[in-house]
Each structure stands twice: as C-alpha cells, then as structure tokens.
N, C-alpha and C. Protein backbone atom coordinates (compact mmCIF):
# COMPACT_ATOMS: atom_id res chain seq x y z
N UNK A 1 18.40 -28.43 -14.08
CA UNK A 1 18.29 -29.87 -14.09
C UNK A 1 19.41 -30.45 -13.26
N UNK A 2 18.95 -31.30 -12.96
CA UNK A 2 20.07 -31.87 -11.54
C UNK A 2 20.74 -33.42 -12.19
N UNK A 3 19.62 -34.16 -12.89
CA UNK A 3 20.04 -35.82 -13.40
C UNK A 3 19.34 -35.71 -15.03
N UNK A 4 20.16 -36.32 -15.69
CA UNK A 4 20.28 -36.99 -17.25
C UNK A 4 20.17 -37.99 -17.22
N UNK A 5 19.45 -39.23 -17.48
CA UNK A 5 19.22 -40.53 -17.92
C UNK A 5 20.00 -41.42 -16.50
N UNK A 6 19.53 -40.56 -15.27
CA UNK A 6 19.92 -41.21 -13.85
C UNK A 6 21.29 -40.67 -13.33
N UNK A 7 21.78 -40.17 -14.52
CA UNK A 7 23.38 -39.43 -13.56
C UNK A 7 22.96 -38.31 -12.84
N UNK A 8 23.67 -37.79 -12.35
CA UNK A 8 23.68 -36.68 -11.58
C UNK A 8 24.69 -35.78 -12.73
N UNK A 9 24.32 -34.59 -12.66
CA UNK A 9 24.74 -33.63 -13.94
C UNK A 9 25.20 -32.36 -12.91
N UNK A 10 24.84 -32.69 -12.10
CA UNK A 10 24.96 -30.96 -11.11
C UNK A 10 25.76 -29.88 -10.80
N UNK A 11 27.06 -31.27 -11.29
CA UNK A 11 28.71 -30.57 -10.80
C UNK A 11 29.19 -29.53 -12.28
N UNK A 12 28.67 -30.19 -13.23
CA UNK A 12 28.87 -29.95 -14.83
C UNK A 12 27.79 -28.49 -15.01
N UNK A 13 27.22 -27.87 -14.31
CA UNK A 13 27.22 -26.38 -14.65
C UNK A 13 25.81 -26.33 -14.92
N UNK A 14 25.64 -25.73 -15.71
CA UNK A 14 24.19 -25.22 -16.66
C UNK A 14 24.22 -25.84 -17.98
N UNK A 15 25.16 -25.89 -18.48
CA UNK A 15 26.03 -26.21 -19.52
C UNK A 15 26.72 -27.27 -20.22
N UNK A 16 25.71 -27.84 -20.59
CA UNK A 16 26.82 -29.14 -21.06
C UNK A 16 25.85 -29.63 -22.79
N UNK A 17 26.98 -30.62 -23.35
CA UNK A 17 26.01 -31.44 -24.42
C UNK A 17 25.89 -32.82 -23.93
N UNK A 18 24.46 -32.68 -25.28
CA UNK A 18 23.92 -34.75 -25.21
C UNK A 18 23.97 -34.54 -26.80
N UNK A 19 24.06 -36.09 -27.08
CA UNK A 19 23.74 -36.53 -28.00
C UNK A 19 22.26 -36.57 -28.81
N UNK A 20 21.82 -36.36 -29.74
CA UNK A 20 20.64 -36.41 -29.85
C UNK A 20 19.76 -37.64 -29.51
N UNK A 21 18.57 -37.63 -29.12
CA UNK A 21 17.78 -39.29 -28.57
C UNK A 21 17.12 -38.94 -27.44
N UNK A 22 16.27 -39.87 -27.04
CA UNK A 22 15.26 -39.33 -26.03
C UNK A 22 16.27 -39.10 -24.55
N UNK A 23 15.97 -38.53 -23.61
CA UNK A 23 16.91 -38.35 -22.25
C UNK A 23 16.10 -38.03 -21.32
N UNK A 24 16.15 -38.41 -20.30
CA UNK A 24 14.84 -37.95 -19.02
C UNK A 24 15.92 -37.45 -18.30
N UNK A 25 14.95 -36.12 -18.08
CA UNK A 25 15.84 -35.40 -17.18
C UNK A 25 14.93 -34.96 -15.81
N UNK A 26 15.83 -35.10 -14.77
CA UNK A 26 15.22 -34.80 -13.35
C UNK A 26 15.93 -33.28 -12.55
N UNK A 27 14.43 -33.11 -11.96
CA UNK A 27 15.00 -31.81 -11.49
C UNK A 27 15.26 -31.66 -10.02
N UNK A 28 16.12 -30.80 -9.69
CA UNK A 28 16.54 -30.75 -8.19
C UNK A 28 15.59 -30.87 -7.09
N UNK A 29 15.30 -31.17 -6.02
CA UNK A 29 13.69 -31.33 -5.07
C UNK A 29 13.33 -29.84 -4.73
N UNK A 30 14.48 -28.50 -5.13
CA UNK A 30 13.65 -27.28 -4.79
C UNK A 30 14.03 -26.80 -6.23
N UNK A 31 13.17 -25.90 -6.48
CA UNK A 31 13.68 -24.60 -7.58
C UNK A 31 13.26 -23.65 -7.14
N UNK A 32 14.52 -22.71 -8.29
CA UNK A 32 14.76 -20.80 -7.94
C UNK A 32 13.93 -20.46 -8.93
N UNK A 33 13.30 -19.02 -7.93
CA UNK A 33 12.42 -18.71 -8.52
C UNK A 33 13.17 -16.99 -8.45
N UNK A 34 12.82 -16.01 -9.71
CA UNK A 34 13.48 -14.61 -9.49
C UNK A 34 11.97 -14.07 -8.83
N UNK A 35 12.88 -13.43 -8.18
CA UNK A 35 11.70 -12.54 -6.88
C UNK A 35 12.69 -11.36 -6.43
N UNK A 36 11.86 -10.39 -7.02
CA UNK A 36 12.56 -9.07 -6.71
C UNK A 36 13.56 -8.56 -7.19
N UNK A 37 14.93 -8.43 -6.51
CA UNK A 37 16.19 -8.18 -7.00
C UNK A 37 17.43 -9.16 -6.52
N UNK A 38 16.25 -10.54 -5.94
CA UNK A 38 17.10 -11.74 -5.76
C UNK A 38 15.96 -13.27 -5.88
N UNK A 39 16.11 -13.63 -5.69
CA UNK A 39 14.68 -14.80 -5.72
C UNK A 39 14.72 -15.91 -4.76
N UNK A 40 13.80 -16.88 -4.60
CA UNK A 40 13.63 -18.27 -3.59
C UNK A 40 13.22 -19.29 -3.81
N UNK A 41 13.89 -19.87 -2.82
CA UNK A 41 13.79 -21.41 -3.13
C UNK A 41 12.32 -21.72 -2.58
N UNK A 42 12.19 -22.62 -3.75
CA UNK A 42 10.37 -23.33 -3.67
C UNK A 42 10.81 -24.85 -3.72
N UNK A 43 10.34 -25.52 -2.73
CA UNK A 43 10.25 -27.05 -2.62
C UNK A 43 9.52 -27.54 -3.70
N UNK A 44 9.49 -28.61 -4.39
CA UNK A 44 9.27 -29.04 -5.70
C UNK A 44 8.85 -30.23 -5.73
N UNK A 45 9.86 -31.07 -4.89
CA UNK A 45 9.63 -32.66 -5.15
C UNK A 45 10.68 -32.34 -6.48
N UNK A 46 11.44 -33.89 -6.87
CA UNK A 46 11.83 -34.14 -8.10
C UNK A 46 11.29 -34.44 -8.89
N UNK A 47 11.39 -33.17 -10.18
CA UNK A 47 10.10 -33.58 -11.44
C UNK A 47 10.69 -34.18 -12.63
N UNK A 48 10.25 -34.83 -13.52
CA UNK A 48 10.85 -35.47 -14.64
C UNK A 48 10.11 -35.17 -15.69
N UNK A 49 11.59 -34.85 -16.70
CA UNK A 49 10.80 -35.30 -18.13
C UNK A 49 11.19 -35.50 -19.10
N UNK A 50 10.79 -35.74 -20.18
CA UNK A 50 11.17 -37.08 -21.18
C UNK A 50 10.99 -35.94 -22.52
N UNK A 51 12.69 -35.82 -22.63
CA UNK A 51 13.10 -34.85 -23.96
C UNK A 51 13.72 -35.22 -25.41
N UNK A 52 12.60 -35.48 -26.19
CA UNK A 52 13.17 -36.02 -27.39
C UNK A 52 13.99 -34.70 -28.14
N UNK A 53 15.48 -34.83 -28.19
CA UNK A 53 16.67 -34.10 -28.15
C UNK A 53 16.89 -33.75 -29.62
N UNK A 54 16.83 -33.00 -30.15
CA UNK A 54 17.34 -32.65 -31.84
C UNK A 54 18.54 -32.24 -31.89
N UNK A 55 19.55 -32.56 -33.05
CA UNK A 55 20.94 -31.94 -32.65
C UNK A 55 20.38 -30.50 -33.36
N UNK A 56 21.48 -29.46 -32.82
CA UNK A 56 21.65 -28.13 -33.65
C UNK A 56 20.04 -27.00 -32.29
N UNK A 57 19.66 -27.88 -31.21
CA UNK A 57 18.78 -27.78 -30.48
C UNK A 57 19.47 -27.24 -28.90
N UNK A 58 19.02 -26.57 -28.30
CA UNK A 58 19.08 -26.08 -26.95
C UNK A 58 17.86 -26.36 -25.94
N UNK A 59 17.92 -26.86 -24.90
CA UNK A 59 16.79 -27.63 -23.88
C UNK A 59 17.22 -26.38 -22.57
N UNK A 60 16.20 -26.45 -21.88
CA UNK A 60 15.75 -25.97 -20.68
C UNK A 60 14.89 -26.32 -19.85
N UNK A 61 14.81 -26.50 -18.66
CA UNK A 61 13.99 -26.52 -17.29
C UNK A 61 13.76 -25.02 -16.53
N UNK A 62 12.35 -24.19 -16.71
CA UNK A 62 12.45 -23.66 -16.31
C UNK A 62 11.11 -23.49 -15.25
N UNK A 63 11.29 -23.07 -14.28
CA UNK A 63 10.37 -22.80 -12.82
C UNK A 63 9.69 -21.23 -13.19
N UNK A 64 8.61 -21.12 -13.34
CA UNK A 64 8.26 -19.65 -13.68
C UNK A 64 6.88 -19.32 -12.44
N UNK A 65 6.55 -18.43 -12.43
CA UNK A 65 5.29 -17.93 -11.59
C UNK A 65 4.18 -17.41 -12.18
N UNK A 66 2.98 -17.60 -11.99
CA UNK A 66 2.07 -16.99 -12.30
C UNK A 66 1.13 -16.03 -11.45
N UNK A 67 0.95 -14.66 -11.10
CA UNK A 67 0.43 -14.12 -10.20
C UNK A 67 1.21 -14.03 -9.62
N UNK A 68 0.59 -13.58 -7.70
CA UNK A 68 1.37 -13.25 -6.38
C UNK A 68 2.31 -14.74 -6.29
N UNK A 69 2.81 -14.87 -5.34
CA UNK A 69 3.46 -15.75 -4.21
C UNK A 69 2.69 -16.19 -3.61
N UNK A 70 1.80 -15.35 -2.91
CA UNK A 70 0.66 -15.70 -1.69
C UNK A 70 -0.09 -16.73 -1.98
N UNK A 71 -0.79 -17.39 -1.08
CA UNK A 71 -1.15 -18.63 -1.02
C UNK A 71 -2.23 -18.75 -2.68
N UNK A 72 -2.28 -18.01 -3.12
CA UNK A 72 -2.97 -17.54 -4.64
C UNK A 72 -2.10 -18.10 -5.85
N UNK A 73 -0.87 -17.65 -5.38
CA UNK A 73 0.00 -18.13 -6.67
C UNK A 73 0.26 -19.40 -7.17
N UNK A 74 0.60 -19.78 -8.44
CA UNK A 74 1.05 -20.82 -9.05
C UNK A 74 2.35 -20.92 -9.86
N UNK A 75 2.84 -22.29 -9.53
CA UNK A 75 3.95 -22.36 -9.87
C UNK A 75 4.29 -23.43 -10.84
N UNK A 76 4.54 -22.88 -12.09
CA UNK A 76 4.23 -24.01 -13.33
C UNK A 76 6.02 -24.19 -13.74
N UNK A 77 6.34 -25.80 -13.88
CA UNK A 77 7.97 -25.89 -14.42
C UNK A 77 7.51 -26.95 -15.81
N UNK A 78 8.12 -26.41 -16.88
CA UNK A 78 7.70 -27.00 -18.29
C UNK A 78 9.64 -26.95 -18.94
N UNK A 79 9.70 -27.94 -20.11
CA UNK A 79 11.01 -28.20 -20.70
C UNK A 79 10.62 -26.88 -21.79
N UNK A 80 11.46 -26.44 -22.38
CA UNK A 80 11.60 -25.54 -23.74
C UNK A 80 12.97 -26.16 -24.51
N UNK A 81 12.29 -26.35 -25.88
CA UNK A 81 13.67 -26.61 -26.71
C UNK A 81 13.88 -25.23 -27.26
N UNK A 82 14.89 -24.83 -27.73
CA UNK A 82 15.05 -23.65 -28.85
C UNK A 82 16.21 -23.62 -29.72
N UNK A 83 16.11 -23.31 -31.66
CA UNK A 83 16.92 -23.50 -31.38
C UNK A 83 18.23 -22.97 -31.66
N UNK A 84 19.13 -22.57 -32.77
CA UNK A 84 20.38 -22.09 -32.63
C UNK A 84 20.86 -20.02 -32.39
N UNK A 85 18.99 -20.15 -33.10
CA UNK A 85 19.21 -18.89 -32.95
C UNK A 85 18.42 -18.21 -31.71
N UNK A 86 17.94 -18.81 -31.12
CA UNK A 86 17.54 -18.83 -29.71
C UNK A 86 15.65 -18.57 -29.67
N UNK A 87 15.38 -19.58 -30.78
CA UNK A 87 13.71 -18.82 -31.04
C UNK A 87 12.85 -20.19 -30.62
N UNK A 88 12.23 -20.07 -29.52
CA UNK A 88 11.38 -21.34 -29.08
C UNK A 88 11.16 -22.05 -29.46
N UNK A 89 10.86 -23.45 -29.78
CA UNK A 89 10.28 -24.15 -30.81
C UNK A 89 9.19 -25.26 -30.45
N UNK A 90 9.56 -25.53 -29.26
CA UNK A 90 8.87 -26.75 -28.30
C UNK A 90 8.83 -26.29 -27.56
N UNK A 91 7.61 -26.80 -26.62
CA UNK A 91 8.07 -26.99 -24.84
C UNK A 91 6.98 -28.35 -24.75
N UNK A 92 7.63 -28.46 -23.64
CA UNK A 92 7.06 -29.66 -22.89
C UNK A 92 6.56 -29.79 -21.43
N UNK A 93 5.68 -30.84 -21.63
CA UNK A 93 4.85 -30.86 -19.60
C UNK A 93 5.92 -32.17 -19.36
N UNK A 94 5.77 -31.86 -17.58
CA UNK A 94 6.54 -33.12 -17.46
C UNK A 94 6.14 -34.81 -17.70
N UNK A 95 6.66 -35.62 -17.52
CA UNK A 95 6.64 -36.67 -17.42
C UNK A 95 5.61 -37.40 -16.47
N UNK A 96 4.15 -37.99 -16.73
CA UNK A 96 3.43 -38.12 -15.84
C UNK A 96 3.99 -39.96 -15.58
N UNK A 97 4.12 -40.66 -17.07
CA UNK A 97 4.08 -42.26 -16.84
C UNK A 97 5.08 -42.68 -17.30
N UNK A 98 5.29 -43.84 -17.09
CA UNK A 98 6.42 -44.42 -18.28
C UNK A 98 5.96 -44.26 -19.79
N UNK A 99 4.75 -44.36 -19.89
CA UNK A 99 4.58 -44.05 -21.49
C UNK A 99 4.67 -43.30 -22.13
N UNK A 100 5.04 -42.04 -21.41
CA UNK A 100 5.40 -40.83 -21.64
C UNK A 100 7.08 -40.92 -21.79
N UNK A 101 7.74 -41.48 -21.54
CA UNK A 101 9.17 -42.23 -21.65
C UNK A 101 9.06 -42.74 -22.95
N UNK A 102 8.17 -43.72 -23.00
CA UNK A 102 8.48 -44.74 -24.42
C UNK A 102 7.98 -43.39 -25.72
N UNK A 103 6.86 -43.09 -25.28
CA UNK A 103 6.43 -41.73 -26.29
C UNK A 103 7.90 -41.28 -26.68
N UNK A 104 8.12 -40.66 -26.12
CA UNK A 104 9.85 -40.14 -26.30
C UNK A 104 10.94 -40.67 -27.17
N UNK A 105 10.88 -42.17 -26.55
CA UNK A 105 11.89 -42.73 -27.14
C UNK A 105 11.21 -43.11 -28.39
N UNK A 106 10.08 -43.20 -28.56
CA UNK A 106 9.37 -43.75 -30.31
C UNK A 106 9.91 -42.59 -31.26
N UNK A 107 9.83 -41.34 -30.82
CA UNK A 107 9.73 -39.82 -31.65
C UNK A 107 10.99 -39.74 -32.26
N UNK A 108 11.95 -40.19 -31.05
CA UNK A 108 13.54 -39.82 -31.48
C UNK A 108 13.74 -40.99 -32.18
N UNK A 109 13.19 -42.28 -32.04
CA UNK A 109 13.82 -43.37 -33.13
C UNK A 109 13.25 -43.07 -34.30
N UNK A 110 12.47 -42.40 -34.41
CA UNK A 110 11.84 -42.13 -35.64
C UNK A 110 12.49 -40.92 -36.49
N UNK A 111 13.07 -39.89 -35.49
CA UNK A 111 13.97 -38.63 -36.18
C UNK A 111 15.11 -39.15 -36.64
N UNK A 112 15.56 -40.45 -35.69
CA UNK A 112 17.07 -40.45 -36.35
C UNK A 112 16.72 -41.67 -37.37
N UNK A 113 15.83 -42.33 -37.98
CA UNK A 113 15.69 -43.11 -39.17
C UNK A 113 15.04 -42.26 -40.09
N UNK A 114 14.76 -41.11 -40.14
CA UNK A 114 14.05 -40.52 -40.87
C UNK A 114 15.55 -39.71 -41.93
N UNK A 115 14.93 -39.74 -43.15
CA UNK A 115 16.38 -38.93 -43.99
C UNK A 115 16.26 -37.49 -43.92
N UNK A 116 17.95 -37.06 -43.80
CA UNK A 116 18.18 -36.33 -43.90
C UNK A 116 18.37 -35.02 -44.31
C-alpha cells in the first residue's frame, strides 16, 4: 500500500499502525508479483479500498496470479484482514464507489458503538 486516508505511507515501510475505523487505502500504480526466484512489476493503475479496521487485527494488499503470465493470465489484488494469530478472517474487493466508502465507514461506526 502506498496511501492511508490520502497520505502517502511509502517511506514508513510495510509496517506501521492505525487506529481502528474505516481507512481507504491506495495502492502503488505498479505491483510485485513473485515469479520464479525473483518477480515483476505489473502496471496496475492505483487501486483503492475501503478497510473497516478492528483493533487486535492485521490488514494486507496483496497482488496474486492466477495461471500463466501469458496473455491467458489473471491478475487479482484483494485486502485480507487476519488476526493476531495470523489466521484469515476477512478479505476484501476493492473499492468500486463512494458507497463503498460510506459502507465502510457505517460498519466501523457501528463496531466502535457496539459493547464491548
């Protein structure tokens, strides 16, 4: 992921925290893909998407392949939450509208008024 709620995150690693609450995150205009015993860059366009955040939760952007490379192949990038003990729990498609934004932000206002 390259931007968090419009910043640029890029310099800050792989690695960082958010607060829990919805966050749109954007991805770099290429992604790495593993190929072989090194991998390549695939042009992308910047994709977005709208991650309603749980604390005690781990998020990801990941670029994966399906099939060859060759003009056959497909290239699918989806969010994954998981969480402390590293066991999937979510994933997500990206962000097609803004309502897919507000979707987001309804879910998380609703986790953090919801008891504890």
């Amino acid at each position: 992921m390259q931007f968090v709620d419009d910043k640029d995150v890029l310099s800050l690693g792989g690695y960082f925290e958010l607060l829990p609450g919805c966050h749109v995150i954007g991805t770099p205009s290429r992604g790495w893909l593993p190929w072989g015993k090194s991998g390549i860059v695939v042009p992308t366009g910047r994709l977005t998407f709208a991650l309603p955040m749980r604390a005690g939760h781990q998020y990801r952007i990941e670029f994966r392949t399906s099939g060859m490379m060759a003009p056959t192949g497909r290239i699918t990038v989806k969010g994954y939450e998981s969480d402390l003990r590293g066991n999937q729990t979510r994933e997500f498609e990206r962000a097609e509208s803004p309502k897919d934004i507000e979707a987001c932000k309804a879910e998380a206002a609703r986790a953090q008024s919801a008891p504890q």
